[in-house]
PDB file of N, CA and C in Angstrom:
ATOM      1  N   UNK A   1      72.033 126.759  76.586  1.00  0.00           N
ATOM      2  CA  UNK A   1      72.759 127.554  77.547  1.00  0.00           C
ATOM      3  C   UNK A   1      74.113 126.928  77.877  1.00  0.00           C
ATOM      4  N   UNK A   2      74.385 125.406  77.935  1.00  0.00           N
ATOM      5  CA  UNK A   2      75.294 124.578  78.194  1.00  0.00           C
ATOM      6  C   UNK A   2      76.666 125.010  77.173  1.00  0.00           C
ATOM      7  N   UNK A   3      75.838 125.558  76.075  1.00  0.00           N
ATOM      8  CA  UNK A   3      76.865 125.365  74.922  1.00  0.00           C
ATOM      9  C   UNK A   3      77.446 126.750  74.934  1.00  0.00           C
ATOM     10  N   UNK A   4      76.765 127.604  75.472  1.00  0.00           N
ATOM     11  CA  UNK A   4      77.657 128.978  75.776  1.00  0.00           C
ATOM     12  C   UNK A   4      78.139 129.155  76.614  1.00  0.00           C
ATOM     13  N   UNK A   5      77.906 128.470  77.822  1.00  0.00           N
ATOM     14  CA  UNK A   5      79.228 128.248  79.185  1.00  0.00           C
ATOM     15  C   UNK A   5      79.973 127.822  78.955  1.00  0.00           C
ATOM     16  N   UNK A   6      80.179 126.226  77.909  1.00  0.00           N
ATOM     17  CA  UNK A   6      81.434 125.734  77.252  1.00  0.00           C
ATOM     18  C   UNK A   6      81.944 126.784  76.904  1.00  0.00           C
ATOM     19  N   UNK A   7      81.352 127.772  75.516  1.00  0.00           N
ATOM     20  CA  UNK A   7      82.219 129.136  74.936  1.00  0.00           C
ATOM     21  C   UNK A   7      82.942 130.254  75.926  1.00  0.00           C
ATOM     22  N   UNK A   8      82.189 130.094  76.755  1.00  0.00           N
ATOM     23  CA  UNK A   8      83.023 131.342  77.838  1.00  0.00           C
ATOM     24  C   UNK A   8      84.254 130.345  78.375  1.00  0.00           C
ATOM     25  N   UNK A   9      83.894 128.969  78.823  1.00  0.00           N
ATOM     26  CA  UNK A   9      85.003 128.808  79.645  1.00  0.00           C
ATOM     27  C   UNK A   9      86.425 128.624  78.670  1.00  0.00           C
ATOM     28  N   UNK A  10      86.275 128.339  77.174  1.00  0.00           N
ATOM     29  CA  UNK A  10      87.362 128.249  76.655  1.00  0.00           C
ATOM     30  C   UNK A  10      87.515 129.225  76.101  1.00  0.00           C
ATOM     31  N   UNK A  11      86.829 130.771  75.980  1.00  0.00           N
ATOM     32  CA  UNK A  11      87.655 131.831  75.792  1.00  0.00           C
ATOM     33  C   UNK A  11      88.124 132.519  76.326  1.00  0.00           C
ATOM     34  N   UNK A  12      87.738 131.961  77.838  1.00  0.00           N
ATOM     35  CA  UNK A  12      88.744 133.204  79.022  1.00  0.00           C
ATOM     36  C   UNK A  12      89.774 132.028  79.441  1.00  0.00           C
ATOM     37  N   UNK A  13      89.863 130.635  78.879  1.00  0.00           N
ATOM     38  CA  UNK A  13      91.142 130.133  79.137  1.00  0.00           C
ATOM     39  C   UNK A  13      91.931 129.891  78.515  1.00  0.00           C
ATOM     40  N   UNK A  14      91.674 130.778  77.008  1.00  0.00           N
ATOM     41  CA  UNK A  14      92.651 131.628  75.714  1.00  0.00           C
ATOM     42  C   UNK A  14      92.850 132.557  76.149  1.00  0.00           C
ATOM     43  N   UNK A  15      91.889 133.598  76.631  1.00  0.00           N
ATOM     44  CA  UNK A  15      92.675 134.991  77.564  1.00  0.00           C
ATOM     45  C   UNK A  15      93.375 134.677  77.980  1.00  0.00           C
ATOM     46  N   UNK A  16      93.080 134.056  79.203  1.00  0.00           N
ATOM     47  CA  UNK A  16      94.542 133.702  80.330  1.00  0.00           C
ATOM     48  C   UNK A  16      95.779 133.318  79.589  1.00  0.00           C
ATOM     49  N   UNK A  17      95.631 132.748  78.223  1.00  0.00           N
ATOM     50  CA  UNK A  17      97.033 131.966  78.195  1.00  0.00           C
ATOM     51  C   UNK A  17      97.728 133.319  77.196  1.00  0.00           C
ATOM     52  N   UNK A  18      96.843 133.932  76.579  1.00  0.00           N
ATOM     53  CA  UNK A  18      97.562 135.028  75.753  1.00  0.00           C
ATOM     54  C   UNK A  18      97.787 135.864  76.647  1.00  0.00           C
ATOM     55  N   UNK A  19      97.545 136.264  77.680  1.00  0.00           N
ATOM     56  CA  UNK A  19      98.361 137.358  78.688  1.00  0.00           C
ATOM     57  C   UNK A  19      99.432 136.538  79.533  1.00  0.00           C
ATOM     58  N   UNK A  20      98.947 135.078  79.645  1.00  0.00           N
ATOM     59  CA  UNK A  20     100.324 134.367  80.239  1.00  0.00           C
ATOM     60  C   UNK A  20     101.382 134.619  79.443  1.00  0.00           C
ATOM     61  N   UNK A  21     101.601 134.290  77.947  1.00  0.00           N
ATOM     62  CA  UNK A  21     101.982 134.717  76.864  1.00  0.00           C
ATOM     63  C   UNK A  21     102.870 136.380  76.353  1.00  0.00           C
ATOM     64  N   UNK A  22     102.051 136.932  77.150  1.00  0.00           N
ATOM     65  CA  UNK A  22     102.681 137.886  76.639  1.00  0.00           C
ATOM     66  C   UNK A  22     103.269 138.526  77.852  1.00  0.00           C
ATOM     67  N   UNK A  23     103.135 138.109  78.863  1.00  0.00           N
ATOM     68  CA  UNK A  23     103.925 138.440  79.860  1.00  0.00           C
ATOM     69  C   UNK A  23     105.205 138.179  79.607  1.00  0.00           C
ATOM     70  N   UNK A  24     105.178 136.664  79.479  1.00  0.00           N
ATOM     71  CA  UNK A  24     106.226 135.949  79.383  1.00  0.00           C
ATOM     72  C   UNK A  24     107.212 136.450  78.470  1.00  0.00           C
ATOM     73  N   UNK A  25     106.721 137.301  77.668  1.00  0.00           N
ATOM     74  CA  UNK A  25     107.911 138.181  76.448  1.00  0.00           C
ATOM     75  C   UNK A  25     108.796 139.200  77.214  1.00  0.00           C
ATOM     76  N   UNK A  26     107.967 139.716  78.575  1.00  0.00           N
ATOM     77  CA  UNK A  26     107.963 140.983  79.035  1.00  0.00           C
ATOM     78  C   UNK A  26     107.511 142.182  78.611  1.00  0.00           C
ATOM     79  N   UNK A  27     106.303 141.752  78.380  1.00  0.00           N
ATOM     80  CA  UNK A  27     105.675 143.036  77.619  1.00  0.00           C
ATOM     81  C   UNK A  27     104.858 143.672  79.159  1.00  0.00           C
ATOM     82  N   UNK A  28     104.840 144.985  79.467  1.00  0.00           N
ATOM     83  CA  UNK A  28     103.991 145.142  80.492  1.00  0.00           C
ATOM     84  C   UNK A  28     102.450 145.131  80.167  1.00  0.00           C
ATOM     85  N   UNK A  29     102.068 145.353  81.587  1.00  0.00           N
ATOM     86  CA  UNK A  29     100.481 144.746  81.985  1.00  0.00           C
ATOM     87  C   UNK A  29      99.662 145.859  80.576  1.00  0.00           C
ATOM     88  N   UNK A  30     100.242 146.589  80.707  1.00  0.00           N
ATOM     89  CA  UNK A  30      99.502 147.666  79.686  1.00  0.00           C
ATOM     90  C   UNK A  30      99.675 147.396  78.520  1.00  0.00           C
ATOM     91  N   UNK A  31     100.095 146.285  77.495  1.00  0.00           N
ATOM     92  CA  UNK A  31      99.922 145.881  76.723  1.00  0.00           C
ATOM     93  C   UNK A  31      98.751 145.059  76.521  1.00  0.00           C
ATOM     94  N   UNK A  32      98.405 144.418  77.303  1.00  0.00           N
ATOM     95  CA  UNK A  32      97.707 143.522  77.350  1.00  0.00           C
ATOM     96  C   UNK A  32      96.551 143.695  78.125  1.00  0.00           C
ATOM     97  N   UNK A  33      96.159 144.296  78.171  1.00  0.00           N
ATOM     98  CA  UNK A  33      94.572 144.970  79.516  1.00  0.00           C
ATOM     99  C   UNK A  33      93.749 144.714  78.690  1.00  0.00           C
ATOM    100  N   UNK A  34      93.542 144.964  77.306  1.00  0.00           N
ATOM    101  CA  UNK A  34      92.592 145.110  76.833  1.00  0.00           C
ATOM    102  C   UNK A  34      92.067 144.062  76.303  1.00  0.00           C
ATOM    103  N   UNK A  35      92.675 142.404  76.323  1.00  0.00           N
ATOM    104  CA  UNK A  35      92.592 141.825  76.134  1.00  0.00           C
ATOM    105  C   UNK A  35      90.678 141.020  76.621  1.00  0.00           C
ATOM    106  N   UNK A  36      89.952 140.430  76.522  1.00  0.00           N
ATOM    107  CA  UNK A  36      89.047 140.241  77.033  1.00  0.00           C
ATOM    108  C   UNK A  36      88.200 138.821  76.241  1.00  0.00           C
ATOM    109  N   UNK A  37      87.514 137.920  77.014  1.00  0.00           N
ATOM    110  CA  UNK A  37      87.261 136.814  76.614  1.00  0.00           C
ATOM    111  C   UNK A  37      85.790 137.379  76.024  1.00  0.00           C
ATOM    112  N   UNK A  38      85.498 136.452  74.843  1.00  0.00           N
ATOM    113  CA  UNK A  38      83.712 136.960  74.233  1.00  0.00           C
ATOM    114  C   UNK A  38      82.961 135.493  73.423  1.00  0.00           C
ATOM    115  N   UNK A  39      82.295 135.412  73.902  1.00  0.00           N
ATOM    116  CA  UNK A  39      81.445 134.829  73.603  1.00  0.00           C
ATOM    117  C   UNK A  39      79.769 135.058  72.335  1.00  0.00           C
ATOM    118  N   UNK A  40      79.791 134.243  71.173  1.00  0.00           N
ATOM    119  CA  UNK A  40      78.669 134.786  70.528  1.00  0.00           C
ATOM    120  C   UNK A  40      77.733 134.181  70.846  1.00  0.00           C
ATOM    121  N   UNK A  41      76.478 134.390  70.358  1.00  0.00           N
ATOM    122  CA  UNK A  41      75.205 134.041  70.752  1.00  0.00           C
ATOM    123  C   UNK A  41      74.759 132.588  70.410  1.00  0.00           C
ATOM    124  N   UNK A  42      75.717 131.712  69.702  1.00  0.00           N
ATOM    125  CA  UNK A  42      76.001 130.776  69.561  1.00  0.00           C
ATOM    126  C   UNK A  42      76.855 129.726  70.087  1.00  0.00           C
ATOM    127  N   UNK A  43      77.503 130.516  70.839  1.00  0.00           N
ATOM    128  CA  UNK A  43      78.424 130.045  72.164  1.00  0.00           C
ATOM    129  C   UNK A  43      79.652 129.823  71.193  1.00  0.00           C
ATOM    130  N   UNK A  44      80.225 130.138  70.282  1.00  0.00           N
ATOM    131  CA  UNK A  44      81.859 130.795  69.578  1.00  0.00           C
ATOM    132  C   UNK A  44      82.205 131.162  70.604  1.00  0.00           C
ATOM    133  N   UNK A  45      83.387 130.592  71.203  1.00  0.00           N
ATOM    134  CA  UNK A  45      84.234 131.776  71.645  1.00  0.00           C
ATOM    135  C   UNK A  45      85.275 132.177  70.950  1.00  0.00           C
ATOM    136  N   UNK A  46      85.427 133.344  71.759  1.00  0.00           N
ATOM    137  CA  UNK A  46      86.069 134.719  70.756  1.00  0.00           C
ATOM    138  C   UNK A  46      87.564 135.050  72.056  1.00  0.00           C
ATOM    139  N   UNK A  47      88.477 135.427  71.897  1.00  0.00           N
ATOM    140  CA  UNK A  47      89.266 136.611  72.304  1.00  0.00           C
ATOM    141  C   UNK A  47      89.400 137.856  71.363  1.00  0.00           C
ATOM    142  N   UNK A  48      89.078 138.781  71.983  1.00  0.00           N
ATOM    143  CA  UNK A  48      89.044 140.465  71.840  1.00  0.00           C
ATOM    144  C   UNK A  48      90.500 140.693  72.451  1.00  0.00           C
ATOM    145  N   UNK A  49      91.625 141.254  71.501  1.00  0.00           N
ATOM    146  CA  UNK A  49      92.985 141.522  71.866  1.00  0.00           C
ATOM    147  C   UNK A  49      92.681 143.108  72.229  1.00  0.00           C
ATOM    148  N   UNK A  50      91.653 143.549  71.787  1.00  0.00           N
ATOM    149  CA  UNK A  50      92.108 145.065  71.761  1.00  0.00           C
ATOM    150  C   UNK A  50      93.065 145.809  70.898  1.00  0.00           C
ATOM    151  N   UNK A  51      93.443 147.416  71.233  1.00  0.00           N
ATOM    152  CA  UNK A  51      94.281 147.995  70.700  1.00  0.00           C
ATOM    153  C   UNK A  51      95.611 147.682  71.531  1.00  0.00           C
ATOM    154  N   UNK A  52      96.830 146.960  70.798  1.00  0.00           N
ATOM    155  CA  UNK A  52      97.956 146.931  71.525  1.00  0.00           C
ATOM    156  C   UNK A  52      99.323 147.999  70.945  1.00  0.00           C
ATOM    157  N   UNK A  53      99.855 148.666  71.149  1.00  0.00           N
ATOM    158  CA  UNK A  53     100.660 149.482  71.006  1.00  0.00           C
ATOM    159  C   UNK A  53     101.615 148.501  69.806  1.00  0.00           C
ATOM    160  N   UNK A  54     102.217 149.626  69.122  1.00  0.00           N
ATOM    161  CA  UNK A  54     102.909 149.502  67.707  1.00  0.00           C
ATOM    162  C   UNK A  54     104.433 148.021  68.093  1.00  0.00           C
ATOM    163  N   UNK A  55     105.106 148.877  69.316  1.00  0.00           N
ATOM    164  CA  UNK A  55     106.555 148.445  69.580  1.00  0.00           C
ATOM    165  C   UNK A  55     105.975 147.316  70.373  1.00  0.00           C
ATOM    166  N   UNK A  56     105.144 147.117  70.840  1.00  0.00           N
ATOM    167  CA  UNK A  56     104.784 145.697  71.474  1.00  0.00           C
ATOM    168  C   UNK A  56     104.294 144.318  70.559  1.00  0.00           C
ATOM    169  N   UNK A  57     103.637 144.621  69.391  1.00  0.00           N
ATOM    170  CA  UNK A  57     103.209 144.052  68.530  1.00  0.00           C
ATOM    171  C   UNK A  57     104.756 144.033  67.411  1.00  0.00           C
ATOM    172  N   UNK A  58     105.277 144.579  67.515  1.00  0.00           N
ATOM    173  CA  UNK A  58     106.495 143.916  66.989  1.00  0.00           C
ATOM    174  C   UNK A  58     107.451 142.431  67.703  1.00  0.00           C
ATOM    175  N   UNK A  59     107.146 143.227  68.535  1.00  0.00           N
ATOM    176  CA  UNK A  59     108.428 142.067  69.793  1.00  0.00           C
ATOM    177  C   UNK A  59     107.284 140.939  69.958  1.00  0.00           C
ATOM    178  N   UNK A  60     105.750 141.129  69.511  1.00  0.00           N
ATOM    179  CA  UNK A  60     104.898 139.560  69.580  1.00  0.00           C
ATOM    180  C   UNK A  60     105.123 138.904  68.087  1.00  0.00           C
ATOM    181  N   UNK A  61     105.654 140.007  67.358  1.00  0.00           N
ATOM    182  CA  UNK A  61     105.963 139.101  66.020  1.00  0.00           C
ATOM    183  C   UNK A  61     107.282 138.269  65.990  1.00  0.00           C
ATOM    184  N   UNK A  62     108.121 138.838  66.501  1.00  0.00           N
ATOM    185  CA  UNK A  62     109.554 138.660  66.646  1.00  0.00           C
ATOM    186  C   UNK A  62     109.527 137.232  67.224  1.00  0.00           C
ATOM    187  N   UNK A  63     108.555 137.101  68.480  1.00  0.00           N
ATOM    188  CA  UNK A  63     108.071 135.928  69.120  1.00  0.00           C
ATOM    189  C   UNK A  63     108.183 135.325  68.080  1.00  0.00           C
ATOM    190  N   UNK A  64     106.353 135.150  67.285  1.00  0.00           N
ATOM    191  CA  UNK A  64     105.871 134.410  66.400  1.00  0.00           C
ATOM    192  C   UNK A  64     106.858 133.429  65.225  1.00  0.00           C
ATOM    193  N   UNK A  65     107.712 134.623  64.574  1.00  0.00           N
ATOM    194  CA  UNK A  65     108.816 134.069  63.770  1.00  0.00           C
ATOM    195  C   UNK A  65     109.752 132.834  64.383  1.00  0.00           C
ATOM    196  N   UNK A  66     110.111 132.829  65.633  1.00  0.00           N
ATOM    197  CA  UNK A  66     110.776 132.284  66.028  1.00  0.00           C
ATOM    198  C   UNK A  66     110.099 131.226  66.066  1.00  0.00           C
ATOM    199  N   UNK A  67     108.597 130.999  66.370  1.00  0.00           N
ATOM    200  CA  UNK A  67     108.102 129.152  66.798  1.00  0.00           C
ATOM    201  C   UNK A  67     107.239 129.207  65.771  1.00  0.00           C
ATOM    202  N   UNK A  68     107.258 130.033  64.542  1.00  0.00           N
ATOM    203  CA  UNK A  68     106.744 129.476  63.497  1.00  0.00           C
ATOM    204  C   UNK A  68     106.387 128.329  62.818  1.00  0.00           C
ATOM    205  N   UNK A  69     105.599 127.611  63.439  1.00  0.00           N
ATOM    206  CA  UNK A  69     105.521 125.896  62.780  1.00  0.00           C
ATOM    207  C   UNK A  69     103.751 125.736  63.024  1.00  0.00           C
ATOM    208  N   UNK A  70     103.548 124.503  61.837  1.00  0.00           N
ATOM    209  CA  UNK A  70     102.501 124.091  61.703  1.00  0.00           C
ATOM    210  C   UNK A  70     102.416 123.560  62.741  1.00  0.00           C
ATOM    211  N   UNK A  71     100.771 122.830  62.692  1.00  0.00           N
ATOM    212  CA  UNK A  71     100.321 121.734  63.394  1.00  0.00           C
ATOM    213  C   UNK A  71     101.364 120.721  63.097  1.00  0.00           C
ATOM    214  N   UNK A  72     101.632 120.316  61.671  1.00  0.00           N
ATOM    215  CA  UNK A  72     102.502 119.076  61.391  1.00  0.00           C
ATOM    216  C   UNK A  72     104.137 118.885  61.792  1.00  0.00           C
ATOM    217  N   UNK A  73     104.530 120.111  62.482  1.00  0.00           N
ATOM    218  CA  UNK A  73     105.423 120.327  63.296  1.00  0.00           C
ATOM    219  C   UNK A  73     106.786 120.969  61.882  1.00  0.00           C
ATOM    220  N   UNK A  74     106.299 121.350  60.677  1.00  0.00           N
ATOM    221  CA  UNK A  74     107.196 121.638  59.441  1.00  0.00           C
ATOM    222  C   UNK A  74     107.364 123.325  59.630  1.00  0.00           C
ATOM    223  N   UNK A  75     107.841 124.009  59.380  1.00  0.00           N
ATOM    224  CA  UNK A  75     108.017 125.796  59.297  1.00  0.00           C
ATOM    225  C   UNK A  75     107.285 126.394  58.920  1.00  0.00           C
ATOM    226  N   UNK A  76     106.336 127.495  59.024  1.00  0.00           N
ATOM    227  CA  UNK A  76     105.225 128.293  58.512  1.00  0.00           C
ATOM    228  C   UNK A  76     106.574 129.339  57.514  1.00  0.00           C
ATOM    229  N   UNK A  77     106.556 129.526  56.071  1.00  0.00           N
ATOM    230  CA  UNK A  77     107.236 130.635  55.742  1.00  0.00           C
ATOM    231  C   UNK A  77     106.136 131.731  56.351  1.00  0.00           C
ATOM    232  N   UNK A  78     106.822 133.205  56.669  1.00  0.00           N
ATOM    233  CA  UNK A  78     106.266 134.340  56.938  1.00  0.00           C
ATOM    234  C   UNK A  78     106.568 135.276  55.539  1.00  0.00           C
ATOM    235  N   UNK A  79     105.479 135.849  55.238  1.00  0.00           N
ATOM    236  CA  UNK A  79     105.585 136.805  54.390  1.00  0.00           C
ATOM    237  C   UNK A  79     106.729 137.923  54.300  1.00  0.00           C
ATOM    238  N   UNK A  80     106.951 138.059  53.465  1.00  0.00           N
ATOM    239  CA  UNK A  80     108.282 138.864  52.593  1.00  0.00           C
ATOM    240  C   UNK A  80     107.560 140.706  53.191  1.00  0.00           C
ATOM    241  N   UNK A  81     108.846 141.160  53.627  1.00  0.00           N
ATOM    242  CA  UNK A  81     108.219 142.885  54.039  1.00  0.00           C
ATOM    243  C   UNK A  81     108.027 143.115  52.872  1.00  0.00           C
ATOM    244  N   UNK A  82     108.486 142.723  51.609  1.00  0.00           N
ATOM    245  CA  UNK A  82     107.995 143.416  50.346  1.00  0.00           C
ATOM    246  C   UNK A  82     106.578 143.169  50.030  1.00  0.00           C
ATOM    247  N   UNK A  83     106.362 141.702  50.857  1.00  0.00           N
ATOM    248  CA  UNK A  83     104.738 141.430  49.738  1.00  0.00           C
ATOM    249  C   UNK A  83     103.758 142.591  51.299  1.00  0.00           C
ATOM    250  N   UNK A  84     104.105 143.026  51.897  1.00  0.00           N
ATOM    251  CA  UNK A  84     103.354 143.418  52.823  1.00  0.00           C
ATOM    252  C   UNK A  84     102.269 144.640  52.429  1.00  0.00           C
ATOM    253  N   UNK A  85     101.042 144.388  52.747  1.00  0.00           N
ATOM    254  CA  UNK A  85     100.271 145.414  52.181  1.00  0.00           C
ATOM    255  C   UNK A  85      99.522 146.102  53.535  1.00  0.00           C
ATOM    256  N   UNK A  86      99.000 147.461  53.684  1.00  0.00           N
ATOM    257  CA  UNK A  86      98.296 148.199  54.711  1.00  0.00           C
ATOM    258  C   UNK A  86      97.008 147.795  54.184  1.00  0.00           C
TER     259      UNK A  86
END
């Protein structure tokens, strides 16, 4: 049971920081509602982003590009719009 209270408490204090997060872009509250902390029966925790609107999920990429870096602190390349597949 210990090991799935650990999982909840560090996936609703990934929630919190991805709506801290995306506030911080200025995205409104309605981007981000659906966001929700989850836990598996194994005590994984999970964040559930939900459905976030098209033009908001751009401006979180736009983010992303910008602090693009590893753990090792070197540049993540981002994929080419050409190699992009649906």
């Amino acid at each position: 049971m210990q090991t799935w209270r650990d999982g909840r408490t560090a996936a609703l204090s990934a929630s919190d920081a991805m709506r801290e997060v995306l506030a911080s872009l200025g995205l409104p509250e309605s981007a981000y509602a659906a966001i929700r902390p989850q836990v598996t029966p194994r005590g994984e925790p999970l964040v559930h982003l939900g459905s976030i609107p098209a033009a908001h999920v751009e401006q979180i990429a736009e983010a992303l590009r910008g602090t693009g870096h590893s753990p090792s602190g070197t540049a993540v390349p981002f994929p080419s719009e050409s190699r992009r597949t649906r």
